[in-house]
PDB file of N, CA and C in Angstrom:
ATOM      1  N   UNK A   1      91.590 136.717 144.010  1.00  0.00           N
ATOM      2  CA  UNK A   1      91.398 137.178 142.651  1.00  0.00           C
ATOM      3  C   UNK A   1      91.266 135.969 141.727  1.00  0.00           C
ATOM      4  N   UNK A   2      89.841 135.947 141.217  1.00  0.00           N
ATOM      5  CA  UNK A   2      90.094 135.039 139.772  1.00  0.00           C
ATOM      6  C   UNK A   2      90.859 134.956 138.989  1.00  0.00           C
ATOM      7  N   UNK A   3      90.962 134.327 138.237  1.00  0.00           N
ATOM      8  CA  UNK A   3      91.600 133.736 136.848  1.00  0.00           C
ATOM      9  C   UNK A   3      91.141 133.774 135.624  1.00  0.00           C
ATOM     10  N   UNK A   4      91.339 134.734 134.560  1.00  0.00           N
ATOM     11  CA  UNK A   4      90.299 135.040 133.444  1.00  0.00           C
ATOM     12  C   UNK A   4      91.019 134.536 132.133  1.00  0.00           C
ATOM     13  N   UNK A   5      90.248 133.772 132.021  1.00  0.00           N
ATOM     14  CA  UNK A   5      90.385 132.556 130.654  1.00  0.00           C
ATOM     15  C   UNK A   5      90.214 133.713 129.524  1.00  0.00           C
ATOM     16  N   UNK A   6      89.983 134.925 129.453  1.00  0.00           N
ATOM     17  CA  UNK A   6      89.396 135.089 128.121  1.00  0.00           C
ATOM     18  C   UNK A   6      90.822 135.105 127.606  1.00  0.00           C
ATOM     19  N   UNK A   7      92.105 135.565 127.965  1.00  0.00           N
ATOM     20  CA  UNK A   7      93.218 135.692 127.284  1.00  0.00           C
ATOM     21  C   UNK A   7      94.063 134.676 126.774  1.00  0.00           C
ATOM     22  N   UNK A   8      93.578 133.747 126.911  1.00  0.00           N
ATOM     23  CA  UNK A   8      94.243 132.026 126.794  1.00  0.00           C
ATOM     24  C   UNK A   8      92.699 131.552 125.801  1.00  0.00           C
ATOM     25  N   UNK A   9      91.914 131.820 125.525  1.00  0.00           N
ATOM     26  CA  UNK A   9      90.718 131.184 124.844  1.00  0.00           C
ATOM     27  C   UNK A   9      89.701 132.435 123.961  1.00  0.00           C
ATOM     28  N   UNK A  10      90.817 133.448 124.033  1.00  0.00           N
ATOM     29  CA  UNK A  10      90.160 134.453 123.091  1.00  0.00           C
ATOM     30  C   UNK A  10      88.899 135.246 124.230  1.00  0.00           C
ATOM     31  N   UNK A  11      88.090 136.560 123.099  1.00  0.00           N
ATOM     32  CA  UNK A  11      87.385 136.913 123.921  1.00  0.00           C
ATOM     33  C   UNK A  11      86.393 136.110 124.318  1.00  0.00           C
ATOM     34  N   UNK A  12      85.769 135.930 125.188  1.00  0.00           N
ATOM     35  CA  UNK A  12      84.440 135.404 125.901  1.00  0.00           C
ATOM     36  C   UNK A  12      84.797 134.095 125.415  1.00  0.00           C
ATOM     37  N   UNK A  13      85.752 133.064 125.761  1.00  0.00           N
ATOM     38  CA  UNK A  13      85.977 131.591 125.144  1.00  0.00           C
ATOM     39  C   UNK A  13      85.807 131.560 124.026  1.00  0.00           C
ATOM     40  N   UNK A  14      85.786 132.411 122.992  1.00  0.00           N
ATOM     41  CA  UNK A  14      85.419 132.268 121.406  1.00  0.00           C
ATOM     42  C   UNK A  14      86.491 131.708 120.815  1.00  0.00           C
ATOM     43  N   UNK A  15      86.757 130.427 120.318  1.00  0.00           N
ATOM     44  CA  UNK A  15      87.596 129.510 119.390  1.00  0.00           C
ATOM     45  C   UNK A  15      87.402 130.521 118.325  1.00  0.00           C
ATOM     46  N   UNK A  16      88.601 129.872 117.599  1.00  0.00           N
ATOM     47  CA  UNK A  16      88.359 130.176 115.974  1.00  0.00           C
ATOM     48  C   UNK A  16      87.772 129.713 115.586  1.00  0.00           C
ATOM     49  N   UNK A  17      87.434 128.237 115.753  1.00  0.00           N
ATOM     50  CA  UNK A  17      86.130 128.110 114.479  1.00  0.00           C
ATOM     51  C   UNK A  17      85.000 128.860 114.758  1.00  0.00           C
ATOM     52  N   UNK A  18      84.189 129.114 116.081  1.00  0.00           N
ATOM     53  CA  UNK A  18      83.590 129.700 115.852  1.00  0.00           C
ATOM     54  C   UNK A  18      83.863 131.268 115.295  1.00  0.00           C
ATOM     55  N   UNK A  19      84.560 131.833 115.295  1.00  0.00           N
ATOM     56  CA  UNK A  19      85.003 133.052 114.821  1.00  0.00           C
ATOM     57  C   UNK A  19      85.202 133.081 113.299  1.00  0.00           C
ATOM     58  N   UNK A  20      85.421 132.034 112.957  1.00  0.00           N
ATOM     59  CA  UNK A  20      85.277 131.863 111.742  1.00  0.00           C
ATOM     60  C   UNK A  20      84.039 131.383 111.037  1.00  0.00           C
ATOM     61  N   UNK A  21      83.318 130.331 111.417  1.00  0.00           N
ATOM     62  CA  UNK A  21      81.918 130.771 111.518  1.00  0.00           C
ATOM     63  C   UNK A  21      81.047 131.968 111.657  1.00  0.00           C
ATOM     64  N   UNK A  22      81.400 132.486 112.588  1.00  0.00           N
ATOM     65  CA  UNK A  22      80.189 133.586 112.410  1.00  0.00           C
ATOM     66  C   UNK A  22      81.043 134.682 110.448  1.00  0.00           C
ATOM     67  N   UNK A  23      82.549 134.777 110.801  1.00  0.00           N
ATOM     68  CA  UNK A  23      82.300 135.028 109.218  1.00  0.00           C
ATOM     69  C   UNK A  23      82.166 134.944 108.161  1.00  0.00           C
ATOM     70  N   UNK A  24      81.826 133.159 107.849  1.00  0.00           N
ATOM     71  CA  UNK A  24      81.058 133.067 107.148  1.00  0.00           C
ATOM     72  C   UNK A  24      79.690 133.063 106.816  1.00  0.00           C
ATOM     73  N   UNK A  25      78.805 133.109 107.654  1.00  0.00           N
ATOM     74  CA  UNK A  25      77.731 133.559 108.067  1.00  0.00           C
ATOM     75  C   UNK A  25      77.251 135.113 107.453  1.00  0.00           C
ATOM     76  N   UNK A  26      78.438 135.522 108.014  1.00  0.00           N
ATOM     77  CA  UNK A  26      78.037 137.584 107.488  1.00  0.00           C
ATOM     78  C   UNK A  26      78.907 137.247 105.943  1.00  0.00           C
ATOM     79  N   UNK A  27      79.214 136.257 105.472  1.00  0.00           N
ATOM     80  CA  UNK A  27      79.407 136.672 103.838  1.00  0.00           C
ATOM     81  C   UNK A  27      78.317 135.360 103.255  1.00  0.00           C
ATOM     82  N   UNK A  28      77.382 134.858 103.883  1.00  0.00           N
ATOM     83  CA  UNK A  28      76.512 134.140 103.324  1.00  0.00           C
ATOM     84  C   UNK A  28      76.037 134.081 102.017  1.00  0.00           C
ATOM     85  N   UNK A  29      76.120 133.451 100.794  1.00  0.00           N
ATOM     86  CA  UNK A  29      75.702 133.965  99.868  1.00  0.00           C
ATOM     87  C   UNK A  29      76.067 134.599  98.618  1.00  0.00           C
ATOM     88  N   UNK A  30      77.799 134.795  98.853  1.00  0.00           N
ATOM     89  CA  UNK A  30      78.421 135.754  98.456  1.00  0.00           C
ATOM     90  C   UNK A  30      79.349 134.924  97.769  1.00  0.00           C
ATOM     91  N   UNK A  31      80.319 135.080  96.845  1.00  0.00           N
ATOM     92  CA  UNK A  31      81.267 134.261  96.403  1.00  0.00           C
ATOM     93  C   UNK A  31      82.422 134.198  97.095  1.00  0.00           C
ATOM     94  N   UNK A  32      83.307 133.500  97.918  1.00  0.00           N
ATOM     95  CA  UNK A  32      84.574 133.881  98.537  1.00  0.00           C
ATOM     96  C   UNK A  32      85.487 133.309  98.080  1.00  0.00           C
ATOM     97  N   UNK A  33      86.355 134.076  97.883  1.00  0.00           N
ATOM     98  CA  UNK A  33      87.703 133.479  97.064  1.00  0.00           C
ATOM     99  C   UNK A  33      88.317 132.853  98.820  1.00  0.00           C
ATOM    100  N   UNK A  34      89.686 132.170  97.855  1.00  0.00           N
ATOM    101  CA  UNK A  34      90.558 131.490  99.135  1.00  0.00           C
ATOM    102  C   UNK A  34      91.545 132.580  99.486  1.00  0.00           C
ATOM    103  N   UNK A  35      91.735 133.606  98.890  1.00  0.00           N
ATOM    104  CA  UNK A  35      92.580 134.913  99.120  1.00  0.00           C
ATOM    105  C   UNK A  35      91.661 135.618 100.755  1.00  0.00           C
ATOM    106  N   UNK A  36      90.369 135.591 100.408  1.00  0.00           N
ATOM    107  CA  UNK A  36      89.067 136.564 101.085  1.00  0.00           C
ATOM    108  C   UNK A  36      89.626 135.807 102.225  1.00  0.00           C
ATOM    109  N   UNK A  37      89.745 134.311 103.052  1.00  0.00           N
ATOM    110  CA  UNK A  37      89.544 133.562 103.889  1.00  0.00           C
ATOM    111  C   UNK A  37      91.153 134.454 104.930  1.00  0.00           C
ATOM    112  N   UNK A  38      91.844 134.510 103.742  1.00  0.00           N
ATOM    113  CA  UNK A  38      93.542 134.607 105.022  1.00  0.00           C
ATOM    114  C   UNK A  38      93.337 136.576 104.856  1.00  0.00           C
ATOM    115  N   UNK A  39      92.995 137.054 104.074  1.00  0.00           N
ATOM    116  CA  UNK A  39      92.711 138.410 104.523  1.00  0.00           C
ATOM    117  C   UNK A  39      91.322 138.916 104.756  1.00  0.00           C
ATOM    118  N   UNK A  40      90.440 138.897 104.371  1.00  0.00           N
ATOM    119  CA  UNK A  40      89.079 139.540 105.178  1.00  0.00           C
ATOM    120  C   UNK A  40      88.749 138.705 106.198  1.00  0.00           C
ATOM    121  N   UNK A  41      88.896 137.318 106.588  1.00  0.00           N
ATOM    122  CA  UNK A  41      88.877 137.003 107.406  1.00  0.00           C
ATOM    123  C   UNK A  41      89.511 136.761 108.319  1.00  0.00           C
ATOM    124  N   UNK A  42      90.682 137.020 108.658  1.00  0.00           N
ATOM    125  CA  UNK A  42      91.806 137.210 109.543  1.00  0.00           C
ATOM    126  C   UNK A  42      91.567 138.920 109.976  1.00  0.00           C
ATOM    127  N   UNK A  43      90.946 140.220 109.308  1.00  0.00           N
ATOM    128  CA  UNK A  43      90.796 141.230 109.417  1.00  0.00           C
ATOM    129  C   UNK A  43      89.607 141.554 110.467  1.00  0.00           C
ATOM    130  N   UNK A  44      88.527 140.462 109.709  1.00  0.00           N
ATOM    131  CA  UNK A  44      86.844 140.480 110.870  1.00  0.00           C
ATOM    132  C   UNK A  44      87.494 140.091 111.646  1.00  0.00           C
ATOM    133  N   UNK A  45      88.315 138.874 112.134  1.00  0.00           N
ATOM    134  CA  UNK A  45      88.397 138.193 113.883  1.00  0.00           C
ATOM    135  C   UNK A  45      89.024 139.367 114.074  1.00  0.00           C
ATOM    136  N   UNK A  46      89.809 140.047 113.776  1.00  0.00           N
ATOM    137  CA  UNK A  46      91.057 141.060 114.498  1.00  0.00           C
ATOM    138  C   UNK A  46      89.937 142.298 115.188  1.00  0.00           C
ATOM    139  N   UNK A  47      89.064 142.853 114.073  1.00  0.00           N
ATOM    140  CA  UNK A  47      88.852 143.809 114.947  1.00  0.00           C
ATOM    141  C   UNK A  47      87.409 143.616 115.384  1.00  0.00           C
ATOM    142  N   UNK A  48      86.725 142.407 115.048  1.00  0.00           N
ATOM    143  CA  UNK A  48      85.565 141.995 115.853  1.00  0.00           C
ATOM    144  C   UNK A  48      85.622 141.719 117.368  1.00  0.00           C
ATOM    145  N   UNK A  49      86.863 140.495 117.429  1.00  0.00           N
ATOM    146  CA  UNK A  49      86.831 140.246 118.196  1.00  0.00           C
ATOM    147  C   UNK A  49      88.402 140.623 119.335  1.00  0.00           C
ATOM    148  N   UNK A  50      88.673 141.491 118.807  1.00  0.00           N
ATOM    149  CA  UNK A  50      90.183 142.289 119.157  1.00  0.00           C
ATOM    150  C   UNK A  50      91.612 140.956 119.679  1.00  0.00           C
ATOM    151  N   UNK A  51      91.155 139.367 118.353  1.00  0.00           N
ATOM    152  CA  UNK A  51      91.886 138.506 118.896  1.00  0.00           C
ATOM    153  C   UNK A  51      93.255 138.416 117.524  1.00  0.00           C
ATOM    154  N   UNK A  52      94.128 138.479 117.891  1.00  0.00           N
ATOM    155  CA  UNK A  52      95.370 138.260 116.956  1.00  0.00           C
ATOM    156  C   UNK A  52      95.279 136.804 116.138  1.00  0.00           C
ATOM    157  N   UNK A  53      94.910 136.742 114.936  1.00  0.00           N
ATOM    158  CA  UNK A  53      95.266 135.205 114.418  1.00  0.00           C
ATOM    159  C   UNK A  53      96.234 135.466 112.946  1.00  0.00           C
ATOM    160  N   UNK A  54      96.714 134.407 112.926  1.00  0.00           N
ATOM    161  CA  UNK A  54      97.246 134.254 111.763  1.00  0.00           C
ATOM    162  C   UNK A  54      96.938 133.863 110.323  1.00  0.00           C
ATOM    163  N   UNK A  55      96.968 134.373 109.299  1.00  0.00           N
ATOM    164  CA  UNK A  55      96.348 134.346 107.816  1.00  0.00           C
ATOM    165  C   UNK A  55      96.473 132.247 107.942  1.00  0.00           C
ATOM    166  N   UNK A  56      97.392 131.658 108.088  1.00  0.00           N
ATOM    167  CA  UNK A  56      97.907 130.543 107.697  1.00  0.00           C
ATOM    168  C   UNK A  56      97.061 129.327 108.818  1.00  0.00           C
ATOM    169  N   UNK A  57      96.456 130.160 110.397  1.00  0.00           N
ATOM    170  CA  UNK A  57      96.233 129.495 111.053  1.00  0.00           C
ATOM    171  C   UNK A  57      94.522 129.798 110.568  1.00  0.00           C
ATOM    172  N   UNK A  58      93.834 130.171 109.897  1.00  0.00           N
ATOM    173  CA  UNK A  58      92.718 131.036 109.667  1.00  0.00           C
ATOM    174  C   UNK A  58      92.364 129.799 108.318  1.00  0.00           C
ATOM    175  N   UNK A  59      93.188 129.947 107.653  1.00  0.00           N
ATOM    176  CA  UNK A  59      93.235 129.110 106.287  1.00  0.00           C
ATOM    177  C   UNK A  59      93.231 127.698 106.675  1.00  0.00           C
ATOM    178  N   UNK A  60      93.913 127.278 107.055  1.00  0.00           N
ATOM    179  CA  UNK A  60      94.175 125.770 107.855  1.00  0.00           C
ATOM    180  C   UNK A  60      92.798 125.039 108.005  1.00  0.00           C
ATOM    181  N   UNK A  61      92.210 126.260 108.817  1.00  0.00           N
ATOM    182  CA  UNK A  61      90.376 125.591 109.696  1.00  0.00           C
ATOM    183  C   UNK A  61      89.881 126.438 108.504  1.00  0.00           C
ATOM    184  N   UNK A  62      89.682 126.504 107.672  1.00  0.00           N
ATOM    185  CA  UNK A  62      88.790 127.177 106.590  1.00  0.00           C
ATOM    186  C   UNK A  62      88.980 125.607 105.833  1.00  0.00           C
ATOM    187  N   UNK A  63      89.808 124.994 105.507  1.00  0.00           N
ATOM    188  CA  UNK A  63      90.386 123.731 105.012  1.00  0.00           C
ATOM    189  C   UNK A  63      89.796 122.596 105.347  1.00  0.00           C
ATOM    190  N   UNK A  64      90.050 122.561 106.573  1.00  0.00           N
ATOM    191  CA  UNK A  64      89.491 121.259 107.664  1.00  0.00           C
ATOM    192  C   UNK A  64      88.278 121.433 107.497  1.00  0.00           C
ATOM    193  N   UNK A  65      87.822 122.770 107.658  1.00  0.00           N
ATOM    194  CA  UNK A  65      85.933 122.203 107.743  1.00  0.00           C
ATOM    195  C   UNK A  65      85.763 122.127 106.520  1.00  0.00           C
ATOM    196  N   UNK A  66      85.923 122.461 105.465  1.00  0.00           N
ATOM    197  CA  UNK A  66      85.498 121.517 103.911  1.00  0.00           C
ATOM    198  C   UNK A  66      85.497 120.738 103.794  1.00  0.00           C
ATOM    199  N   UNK A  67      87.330 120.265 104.207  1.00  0.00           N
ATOM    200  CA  UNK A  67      87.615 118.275 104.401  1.00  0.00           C
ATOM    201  C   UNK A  67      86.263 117.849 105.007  1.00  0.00           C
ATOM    202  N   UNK A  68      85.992 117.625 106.384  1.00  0.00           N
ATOM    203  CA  UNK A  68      85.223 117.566 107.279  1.00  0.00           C
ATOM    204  C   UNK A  68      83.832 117.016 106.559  1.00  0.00           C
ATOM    205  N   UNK A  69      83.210 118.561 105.574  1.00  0.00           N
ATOM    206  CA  UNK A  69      81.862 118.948 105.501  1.00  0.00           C
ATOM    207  C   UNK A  69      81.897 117.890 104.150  1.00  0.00           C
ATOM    208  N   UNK A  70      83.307 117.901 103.493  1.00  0.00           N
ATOM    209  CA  UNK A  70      83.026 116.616 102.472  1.00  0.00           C
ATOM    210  C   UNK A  70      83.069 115.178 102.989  1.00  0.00           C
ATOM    211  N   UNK A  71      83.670 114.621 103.861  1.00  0.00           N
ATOM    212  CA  UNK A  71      84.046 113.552 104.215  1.00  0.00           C
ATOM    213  C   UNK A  71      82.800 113.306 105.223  1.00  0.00           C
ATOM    214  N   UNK A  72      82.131 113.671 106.112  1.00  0.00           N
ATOM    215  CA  UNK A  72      81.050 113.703 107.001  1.00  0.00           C
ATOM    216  C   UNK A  72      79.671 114.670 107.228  1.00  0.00           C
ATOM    217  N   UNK A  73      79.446 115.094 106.177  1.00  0.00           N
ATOM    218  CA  UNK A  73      78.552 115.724 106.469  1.00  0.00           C
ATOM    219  C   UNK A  73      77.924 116.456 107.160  1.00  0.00           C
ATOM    220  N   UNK A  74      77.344 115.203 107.699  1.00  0.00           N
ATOM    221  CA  UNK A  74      76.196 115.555 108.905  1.00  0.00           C
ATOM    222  C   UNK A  74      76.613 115.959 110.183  1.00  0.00           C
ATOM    223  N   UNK A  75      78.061 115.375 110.402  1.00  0.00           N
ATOM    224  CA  UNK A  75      78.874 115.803 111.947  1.00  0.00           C
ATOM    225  C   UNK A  75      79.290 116.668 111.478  1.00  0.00           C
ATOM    226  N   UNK A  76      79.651 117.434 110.176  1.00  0.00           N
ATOM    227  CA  UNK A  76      80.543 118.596 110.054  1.00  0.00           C
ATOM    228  C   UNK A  76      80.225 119.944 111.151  1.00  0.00           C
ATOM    229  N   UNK A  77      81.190 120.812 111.265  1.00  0.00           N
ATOM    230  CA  UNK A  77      80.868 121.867 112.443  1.00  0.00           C
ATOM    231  C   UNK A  77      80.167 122.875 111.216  1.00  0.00           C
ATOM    232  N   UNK A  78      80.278 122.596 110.177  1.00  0.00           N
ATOM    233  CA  UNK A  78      79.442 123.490 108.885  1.00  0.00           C
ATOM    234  C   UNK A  78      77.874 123.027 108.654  1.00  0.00           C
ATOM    235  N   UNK A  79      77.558 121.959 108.401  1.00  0.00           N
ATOM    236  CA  UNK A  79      76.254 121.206 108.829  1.00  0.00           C
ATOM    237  C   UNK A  79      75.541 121.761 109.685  1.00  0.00           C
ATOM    238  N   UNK A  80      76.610 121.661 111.117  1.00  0.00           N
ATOM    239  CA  UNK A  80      76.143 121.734 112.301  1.00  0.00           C
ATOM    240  C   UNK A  80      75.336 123.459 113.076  1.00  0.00           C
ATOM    241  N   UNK A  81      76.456 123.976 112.265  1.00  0.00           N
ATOM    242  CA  UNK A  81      75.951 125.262 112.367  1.00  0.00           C
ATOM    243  C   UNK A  81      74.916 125.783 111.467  1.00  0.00           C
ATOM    244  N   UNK A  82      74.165 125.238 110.987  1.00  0.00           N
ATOM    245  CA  UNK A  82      73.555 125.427 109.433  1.00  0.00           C
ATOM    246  C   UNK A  82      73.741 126.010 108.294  1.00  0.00           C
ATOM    247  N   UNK A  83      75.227 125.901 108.119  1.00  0.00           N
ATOM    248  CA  UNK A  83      75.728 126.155 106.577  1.00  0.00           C
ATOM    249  C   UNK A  83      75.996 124.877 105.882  1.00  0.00           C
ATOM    250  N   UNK A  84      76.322 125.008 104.967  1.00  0.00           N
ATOM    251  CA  UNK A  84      76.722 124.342 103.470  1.00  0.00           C
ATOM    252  C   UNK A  84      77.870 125.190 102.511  1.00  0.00           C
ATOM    253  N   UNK A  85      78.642 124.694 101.783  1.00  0.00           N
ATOM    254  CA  UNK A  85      79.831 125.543 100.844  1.00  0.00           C
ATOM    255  C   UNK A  85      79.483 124.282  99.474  1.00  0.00           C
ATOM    256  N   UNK A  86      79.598 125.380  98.325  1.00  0.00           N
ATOM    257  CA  UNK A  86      79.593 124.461  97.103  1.00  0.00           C
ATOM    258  C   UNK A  86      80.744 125.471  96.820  1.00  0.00           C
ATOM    259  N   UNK A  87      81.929 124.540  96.036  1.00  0.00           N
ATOM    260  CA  UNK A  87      83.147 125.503  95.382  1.00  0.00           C
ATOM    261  C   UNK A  87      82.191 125.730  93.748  1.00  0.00           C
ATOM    262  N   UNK A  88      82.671 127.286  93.564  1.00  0.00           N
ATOM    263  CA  UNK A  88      82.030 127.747  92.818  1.00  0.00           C
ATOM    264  C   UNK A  88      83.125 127.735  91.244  1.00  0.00           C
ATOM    265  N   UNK A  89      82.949 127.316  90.207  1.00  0.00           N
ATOM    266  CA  UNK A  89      83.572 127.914  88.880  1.00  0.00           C
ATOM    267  C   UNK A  89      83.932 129.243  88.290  1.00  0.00           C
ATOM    268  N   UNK A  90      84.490 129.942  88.306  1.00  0.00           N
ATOM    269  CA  UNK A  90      84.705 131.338  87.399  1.00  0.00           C
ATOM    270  C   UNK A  90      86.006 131.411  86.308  1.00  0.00           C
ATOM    271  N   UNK A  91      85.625 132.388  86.151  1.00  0.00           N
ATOM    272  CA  UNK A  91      86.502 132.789  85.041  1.00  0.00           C
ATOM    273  C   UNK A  91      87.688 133.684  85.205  1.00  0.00           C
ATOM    274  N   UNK A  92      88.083 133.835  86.936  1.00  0.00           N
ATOM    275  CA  UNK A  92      88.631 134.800  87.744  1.00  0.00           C
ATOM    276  C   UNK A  92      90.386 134.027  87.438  1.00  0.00           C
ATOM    277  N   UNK A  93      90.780 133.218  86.849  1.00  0.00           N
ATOM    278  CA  UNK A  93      91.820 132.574  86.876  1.00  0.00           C
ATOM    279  C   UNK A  93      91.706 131.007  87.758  1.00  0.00           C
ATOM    280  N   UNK A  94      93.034 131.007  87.983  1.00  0.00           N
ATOM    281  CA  UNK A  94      93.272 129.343  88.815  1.00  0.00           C
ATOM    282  C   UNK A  94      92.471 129.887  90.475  1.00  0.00           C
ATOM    283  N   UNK A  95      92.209 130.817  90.736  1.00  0.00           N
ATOM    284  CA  UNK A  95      92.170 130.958  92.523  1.00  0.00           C
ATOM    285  C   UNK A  95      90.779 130.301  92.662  1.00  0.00           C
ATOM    286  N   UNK A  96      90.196 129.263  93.740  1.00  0.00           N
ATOM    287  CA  UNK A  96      89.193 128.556  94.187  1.00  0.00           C
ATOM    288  C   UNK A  96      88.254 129.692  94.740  1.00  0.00           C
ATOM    289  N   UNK A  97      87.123 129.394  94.365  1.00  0.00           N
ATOM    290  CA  UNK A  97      85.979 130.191  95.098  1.00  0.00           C
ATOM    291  C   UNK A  97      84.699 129.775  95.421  1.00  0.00           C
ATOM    292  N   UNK A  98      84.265 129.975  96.660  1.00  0.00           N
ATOM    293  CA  UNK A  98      83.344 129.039  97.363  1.00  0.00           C
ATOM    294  C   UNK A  98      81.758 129.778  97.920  1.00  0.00           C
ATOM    295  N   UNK A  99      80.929 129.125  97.916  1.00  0.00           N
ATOM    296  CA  UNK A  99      79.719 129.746  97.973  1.00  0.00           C
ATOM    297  C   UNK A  99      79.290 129.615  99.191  1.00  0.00           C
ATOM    298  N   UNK A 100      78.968 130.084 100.133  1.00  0.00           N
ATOM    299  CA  UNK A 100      78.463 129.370 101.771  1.00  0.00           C
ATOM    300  C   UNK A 100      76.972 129.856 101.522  1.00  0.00           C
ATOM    301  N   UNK A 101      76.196 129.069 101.862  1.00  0.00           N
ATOM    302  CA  UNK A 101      74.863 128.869 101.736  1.00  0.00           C
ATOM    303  C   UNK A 101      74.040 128.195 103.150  1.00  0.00           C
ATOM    304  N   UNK A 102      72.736 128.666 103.757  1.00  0.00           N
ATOM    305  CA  UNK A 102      71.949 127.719 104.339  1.00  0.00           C
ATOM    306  C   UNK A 102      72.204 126.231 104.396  1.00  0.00           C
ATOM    307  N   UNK A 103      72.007 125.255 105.029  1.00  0.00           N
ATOM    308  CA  UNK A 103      72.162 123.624 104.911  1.00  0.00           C
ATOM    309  C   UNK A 103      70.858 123.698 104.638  1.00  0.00           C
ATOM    310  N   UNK A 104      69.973 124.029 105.058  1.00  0.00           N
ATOM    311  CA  UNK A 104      68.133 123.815 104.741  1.00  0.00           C
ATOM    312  C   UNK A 104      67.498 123.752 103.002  1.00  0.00           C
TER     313      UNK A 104
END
């Protein structure tokens, strides 16, 4: 009997970043608050991909790849995948909100 990685590496080897990638991808375009990142996106991996994550571990790599996409660009895993994020201004109070866009 084999040995099936999907339960140690999520479904079908899917990391979080990519899981988090693809949801930013399906909110392309859209304004996302930093609230949206630890609940609608902790909600898509859960029942997309039926994998348990945590709001705090979700937020963390929502973090890093900004750091990342500001500090390196071109290696960023945001680059890389062909997005881009500009933090957006509103009038919504103090909460940060970010635009994910094409890199092209």
């Amino acid at each position: 009997m084999a040995f099936s990685f999907d339960k140690v590496m999520g479904v079908k080897g899917r990391s979080n970043e990519a899981m988090l990638l693809e949801w930013l991808k399906s909110r392309k375009d859209t304004l996302i608050g930093a609230h949206e990142v630890q609940l609608t996106a902790v909600e898509y991996i859960r029942t997309m991909f039926q994998k348990p994550v945590t709001p705090d571990t979700i937020s963390r790599l929502w973090r890093k790849m900004r750091e990342d996409f500001r500090t390196d660009k071109e290696n960023s895993i945001l680059y890389r995948s062909g997005l881009k994020y500009e933090e957006q201004l509103t009038n919504r109070g103090k909460q940060k909100y970010y635009k994910v866009t094409d890199a092209n």
